[in-house]
Protein backbone atom coordinates (compact mmCIF):
# COMPACT_ATOMS: atom_id res chain seq x y z
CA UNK A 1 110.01 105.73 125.88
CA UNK A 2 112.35 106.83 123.19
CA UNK A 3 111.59 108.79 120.21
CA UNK A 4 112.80 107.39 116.80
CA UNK A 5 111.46 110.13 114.90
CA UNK A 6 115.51 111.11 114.20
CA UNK A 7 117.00 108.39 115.07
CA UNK A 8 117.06 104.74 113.48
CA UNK A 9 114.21 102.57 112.74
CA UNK A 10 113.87 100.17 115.49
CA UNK A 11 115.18 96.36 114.90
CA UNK A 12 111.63 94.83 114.88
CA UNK A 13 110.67 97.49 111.93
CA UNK A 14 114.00 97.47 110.08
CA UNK A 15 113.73 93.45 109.76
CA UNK A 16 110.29 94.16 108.90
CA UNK A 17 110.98 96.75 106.07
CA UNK A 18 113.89 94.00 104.74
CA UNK A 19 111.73 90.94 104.76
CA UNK A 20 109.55 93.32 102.67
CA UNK A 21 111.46 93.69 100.05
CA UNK A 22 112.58 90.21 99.77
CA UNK A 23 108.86 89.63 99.24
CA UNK A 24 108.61 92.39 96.89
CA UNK A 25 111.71 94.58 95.56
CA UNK A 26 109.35 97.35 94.06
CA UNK A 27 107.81 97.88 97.45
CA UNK A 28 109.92 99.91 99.69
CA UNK A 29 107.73 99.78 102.44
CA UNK A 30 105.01 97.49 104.06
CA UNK A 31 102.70 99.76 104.59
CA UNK A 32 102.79 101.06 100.94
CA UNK A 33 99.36 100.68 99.08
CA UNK A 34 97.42 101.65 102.29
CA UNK A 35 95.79 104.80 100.61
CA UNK A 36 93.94 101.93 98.93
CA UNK A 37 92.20 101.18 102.04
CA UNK A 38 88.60 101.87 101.69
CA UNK A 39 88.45 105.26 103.39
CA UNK A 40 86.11 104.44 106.35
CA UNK A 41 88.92 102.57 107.54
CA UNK A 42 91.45 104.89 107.01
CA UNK A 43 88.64 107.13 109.13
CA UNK A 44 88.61 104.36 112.16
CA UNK A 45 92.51 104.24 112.20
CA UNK A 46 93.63 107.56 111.71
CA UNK A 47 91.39 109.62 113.05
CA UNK A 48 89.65 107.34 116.01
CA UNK A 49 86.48 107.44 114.22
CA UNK A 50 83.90 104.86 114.82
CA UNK A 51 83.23 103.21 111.95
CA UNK A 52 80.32 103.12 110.49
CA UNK A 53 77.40 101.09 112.23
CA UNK A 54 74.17 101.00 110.95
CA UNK A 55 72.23 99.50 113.59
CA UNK A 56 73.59 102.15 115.73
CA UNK A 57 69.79 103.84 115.16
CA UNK A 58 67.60 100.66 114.65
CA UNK A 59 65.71 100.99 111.52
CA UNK A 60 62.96 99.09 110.00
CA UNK A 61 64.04 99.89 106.65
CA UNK A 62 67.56 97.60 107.76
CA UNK A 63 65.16 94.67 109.48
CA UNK A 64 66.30 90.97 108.53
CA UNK A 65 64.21 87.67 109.22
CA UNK A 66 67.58 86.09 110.65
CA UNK A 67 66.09 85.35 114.20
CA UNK A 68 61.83 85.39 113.06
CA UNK A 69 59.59 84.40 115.88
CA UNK A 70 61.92 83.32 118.08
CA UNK A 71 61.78 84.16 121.49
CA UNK A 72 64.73 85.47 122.80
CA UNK A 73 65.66 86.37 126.78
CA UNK A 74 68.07 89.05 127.75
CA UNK A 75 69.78 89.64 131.13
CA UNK A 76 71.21 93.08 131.63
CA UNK A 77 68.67 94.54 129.61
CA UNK A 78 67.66 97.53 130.64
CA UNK A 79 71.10 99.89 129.12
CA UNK A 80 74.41 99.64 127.37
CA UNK A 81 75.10 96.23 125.55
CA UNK A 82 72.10 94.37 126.77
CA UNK A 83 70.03 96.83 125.51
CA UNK A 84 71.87 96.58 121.97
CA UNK A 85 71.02 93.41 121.64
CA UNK A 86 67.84 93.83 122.33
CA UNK A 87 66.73 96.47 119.93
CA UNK A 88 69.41 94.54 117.57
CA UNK A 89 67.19 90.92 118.32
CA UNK A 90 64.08 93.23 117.60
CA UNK A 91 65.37 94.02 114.01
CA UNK A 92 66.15 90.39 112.74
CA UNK A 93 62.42 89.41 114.34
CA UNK A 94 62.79 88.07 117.27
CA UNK A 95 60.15 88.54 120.17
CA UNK A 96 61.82 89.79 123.13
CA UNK A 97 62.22 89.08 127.56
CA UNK A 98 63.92 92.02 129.02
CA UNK A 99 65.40 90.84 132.35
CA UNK A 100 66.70 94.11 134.71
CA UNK A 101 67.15 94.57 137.95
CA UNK A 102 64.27 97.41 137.78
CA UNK A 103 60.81 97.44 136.59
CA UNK A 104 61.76 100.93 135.11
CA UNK A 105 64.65 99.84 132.79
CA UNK A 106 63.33 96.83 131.88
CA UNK A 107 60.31 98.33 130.54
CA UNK A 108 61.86 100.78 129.09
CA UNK A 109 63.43 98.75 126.40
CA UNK A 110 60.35 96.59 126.56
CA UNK A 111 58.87 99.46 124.54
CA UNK A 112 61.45 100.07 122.43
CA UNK A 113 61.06 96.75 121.31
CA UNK A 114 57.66 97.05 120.91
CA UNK A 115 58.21 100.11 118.92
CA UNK A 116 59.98 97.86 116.59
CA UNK A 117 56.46 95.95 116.08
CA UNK A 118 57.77 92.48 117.93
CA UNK A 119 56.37 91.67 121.41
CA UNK A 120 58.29 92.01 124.69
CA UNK A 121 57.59 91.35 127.88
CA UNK A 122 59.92 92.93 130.68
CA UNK A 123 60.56 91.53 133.78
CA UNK A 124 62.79 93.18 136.99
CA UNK A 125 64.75 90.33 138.33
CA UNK A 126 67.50 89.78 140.56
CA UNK A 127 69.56 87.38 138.91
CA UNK A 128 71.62 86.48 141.86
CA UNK A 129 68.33 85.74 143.69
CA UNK A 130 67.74 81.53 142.42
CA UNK A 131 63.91 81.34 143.72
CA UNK A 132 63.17 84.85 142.00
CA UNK A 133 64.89 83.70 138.84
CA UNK A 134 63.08 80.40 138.78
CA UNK A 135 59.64 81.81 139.69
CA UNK A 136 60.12 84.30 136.34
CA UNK A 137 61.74 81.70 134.11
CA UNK A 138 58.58 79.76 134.66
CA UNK A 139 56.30 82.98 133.83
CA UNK A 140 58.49 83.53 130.97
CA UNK A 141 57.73 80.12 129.41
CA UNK A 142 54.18 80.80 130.21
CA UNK A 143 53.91 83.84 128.52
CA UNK A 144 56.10 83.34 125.74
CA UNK A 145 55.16 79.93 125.04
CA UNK A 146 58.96 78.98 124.40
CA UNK A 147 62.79 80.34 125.22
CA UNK A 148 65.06 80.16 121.96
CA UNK A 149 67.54 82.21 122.72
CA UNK A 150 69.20 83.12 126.44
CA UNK A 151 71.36 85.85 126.72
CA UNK A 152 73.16 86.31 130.13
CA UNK A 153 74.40 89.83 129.89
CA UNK A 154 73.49 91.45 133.37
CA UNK A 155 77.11 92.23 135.06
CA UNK A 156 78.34 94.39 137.60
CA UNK A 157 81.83 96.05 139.31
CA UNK A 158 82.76 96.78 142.62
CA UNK A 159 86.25 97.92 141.59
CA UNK A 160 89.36 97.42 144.73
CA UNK A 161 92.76 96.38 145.15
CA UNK A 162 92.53 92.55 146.44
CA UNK A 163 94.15 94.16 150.23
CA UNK A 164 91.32 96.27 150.46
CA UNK A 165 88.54 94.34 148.87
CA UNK A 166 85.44 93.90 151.43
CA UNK A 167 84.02 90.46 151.46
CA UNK A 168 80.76 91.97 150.15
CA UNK A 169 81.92 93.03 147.12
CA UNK A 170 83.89 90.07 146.30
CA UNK A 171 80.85 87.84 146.79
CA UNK A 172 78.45 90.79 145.13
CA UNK A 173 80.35 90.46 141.75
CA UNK A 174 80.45 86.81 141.74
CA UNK A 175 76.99 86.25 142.64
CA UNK A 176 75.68 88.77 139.79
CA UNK A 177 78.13 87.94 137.03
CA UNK A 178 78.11 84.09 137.38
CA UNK A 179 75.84 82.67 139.52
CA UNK A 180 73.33 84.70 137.54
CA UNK A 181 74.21 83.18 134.57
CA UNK A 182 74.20 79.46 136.08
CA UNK A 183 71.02 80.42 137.34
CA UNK A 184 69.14 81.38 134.44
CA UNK A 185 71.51 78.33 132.08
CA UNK A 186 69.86 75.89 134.55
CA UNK A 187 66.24 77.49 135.00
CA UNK A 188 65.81 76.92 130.93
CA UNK A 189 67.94 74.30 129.92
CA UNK A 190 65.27 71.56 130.57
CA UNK A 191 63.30 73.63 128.19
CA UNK A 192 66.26 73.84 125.83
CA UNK A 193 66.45 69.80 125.97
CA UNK A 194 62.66 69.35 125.21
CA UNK A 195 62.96 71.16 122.34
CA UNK A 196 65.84 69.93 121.50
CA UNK A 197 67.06 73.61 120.09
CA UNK A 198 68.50 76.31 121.91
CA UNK A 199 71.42 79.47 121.86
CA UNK A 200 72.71 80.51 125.17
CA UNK A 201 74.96 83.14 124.39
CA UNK A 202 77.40 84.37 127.83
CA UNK A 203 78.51 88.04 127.76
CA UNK A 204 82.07 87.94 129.28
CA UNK A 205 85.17 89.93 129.02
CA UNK A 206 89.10 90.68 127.89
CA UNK A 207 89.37 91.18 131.82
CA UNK A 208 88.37 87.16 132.29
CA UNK A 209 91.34 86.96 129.92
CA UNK A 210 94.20 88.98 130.48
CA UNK A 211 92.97 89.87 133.90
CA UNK A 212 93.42 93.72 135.46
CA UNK A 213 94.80 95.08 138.88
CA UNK A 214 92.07 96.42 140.63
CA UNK A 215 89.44 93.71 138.96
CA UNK A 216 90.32 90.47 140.76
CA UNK A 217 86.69 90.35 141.39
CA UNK A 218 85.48 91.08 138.08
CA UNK A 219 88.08 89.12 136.31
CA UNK A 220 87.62 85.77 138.30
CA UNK A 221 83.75 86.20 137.85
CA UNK A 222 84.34 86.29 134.01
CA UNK A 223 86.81 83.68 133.49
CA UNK A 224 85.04 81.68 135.27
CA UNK A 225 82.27 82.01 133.35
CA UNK A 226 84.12 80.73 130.39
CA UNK A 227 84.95 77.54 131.65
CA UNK A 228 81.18 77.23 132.47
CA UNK A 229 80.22 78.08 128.60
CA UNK A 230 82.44 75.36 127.80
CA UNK A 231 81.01 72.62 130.33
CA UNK A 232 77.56 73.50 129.07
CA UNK A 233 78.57 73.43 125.57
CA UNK A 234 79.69 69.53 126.44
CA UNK A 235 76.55 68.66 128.02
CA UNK A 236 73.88 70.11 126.03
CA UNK A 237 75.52 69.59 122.66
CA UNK A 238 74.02 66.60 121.88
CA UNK A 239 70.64 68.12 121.88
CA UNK A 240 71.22 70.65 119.43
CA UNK A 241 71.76 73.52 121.30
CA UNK A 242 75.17 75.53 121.41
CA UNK A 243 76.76 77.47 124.21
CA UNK A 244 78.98 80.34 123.66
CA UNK A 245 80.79 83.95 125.05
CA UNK A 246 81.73 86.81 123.52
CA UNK A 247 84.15 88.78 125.12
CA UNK A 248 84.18 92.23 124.55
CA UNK A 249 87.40 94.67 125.37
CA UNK A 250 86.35 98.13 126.41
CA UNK A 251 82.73 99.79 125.04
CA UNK A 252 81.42 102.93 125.42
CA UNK A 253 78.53 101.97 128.46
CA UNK A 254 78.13 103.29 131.66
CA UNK A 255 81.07 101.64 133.05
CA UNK A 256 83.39 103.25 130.15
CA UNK A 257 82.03 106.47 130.60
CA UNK A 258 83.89 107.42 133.97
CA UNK A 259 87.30 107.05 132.39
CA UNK A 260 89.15 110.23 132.35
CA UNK A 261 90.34 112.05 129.25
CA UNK A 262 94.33 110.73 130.29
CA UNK A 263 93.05 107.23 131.24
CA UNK A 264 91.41 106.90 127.91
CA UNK A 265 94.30 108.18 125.83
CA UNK A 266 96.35 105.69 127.53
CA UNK A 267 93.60 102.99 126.79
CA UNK A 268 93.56 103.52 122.71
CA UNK A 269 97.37 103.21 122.73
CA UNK A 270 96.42 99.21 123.20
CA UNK A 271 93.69 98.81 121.18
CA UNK A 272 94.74 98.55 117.32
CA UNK A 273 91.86 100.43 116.01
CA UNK A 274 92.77 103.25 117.93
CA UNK A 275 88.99 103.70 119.08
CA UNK A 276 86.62 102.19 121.64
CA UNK A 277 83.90 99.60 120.51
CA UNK A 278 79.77 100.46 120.74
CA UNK A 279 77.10 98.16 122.27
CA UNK A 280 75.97 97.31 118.68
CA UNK A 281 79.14 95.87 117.83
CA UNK A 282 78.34 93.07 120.59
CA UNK A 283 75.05 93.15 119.15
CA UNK A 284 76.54 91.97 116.03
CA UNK A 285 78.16 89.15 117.18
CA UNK A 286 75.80 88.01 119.48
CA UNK A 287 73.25 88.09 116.26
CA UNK A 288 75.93 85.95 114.42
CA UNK A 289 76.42 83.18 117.59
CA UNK A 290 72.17 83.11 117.78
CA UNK A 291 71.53 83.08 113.66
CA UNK A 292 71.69 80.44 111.37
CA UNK A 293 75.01 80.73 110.63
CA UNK A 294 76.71 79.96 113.52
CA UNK A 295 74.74 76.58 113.32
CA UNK A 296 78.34 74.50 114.19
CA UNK A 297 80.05 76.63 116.21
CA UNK A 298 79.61 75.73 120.41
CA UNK A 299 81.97 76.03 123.14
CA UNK A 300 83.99 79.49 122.05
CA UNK A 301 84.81 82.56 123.33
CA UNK A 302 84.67 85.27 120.73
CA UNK A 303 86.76 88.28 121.07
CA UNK A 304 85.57 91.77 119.95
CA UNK A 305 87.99 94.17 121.15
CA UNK A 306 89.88 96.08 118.28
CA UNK A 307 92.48 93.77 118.58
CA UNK A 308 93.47 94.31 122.40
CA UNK A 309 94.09 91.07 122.96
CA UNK A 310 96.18 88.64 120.29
């Protein structure tokens, strides 16, 4: 691409600058007044800080009573955003299910939780296998006494151009990414019904929106699984519980962390905000879709991606 450094502003930015001034003579520019920008913003966008999180660390000191006593169950939970949420769940009083695909991870944030002072139980689950997810849902509900809150988090890649995608890893995405998630929808929904309350809160992604070479897999698995939080939304609405997704852009988890220093250069050019996102971000949200605020909102897909995709 061109430099305009020395050259003339480009049409989109001169008719920009104009309309500007038609708006407001005294202004010569449209970005004038930004050094009244509260500075940790200025930090995020100029210098690709993160800004400011304070659940980052969870502290009691910070707890809320947005989510007491619920019960809330978390695929995916043993690292990266399902563990977020979690700890996040922990800190606005929710009890919490950690669902991994290992004993060792899932307990693992099983304590954390309990460090926290709620109760957790942990449980290492397959969530592509249907008679191991329906044998735990049913322990779950025995333990726990009730489900509020459903989570399905637990995803995986298997990364390949479609010409050279196996079979296997096709149907090894799918199967983890969304049949898990109809899986463990279906296993507590009757509970859901009963009780005639309920969140179920799918974590998707910008890839099952703008798709990705390289991703077919992934991208199909989490599109799809939008359409399905929308279907659910229209059947279970009437009993007072709401479906939703949040679909975050890229994170800094174990599947960000491979990117190399070029790749992720070229990667921050796209996002707006000039900096990747953190787990607790999607902790945030997914606190918001589950609280008491989000009371009327059911069917959506809620995009947290520093403005990647718009």
């Amino acid at each position: 691409m061109h430099s305009h450094r020395h050259g003339p502003a480009p049409f989109y930015k001169t008719k920009l600058l104009r309309e500007a001034q038609i708006i407001n003579p005294q202004k010569t520019s449209i970005f004038q007044g930004f050094d009244r920008f509260p500075k940790r913003i200025q930090d995020a966008s100029e210098n690709h800080k993160t800004i400011d999180n304070p659940w980052a660390t969870p502290d009691k000191k910070a707890m809320t009573s947005a989510l007491q006593n619920q019960v809330a169950v978390i695929t995916g939970a043993g690292r990266g955003i399902g563990r977020a949420i979690a700890l996040r769940f922990a800190n606005a009083g929710a009890d919490v299910v950690c669902i991994s695909r290992t004993a060792e991870n899932s307990e693992k944030v099983a304590g954390e939780v309990r460090a926290l002072g709620r109760k957790a139980w942990a449980h290492a689950v397959d969530v592509a296998d249907g008679k191991s997810v329906e044998a735990n849902a049913e322990k779950i509900l025995g333990e726990a006494g009730r489900v509020d809150i459903l989570i399905n988090n637990a995803g995986i890649t298997r990364d390949g151009l479609l010409m050279r995608m196996s079979e296997a890893d096709w149907d090894a995405v799918l199967d983890t990414n969304l049949k898990g998630a109809f899986m463990f929808t279906k296993a507590f929904s009757r509970a859901f019904l009963k009780q005639r309350s309920g969140r179920i809160i799918n974590i998707g992604s910008v890839i099952g929106l703008i798709g990705n070479a390289g991703q077919c897999n992934y991208a199909a698995s989490k599109s799809a699984l939008f359409g399905f939080t929308k279907s659910i939304a229209r059947e279970l609405g009437s009993r007072g519980v709401t479906v939703n997704a949040i679909a975050p852009g890229f994170i800094e988890t174990d599947m960000t962390a491979t990117l190399t220093p070029e790749m992720r250069a070229e990667l921050l050019k796209k996002i707006p905000l000039n900096t990747l996102g953190q787990p607790e971000d999607i902790a945030e949200a997914a606190l918001f879709l589950a609280g008491p605020a989000a009371r009327y909102i059911t069917g959506q897909v809620l995009t947290v991606d520093g403005g990647m995709v718009m």
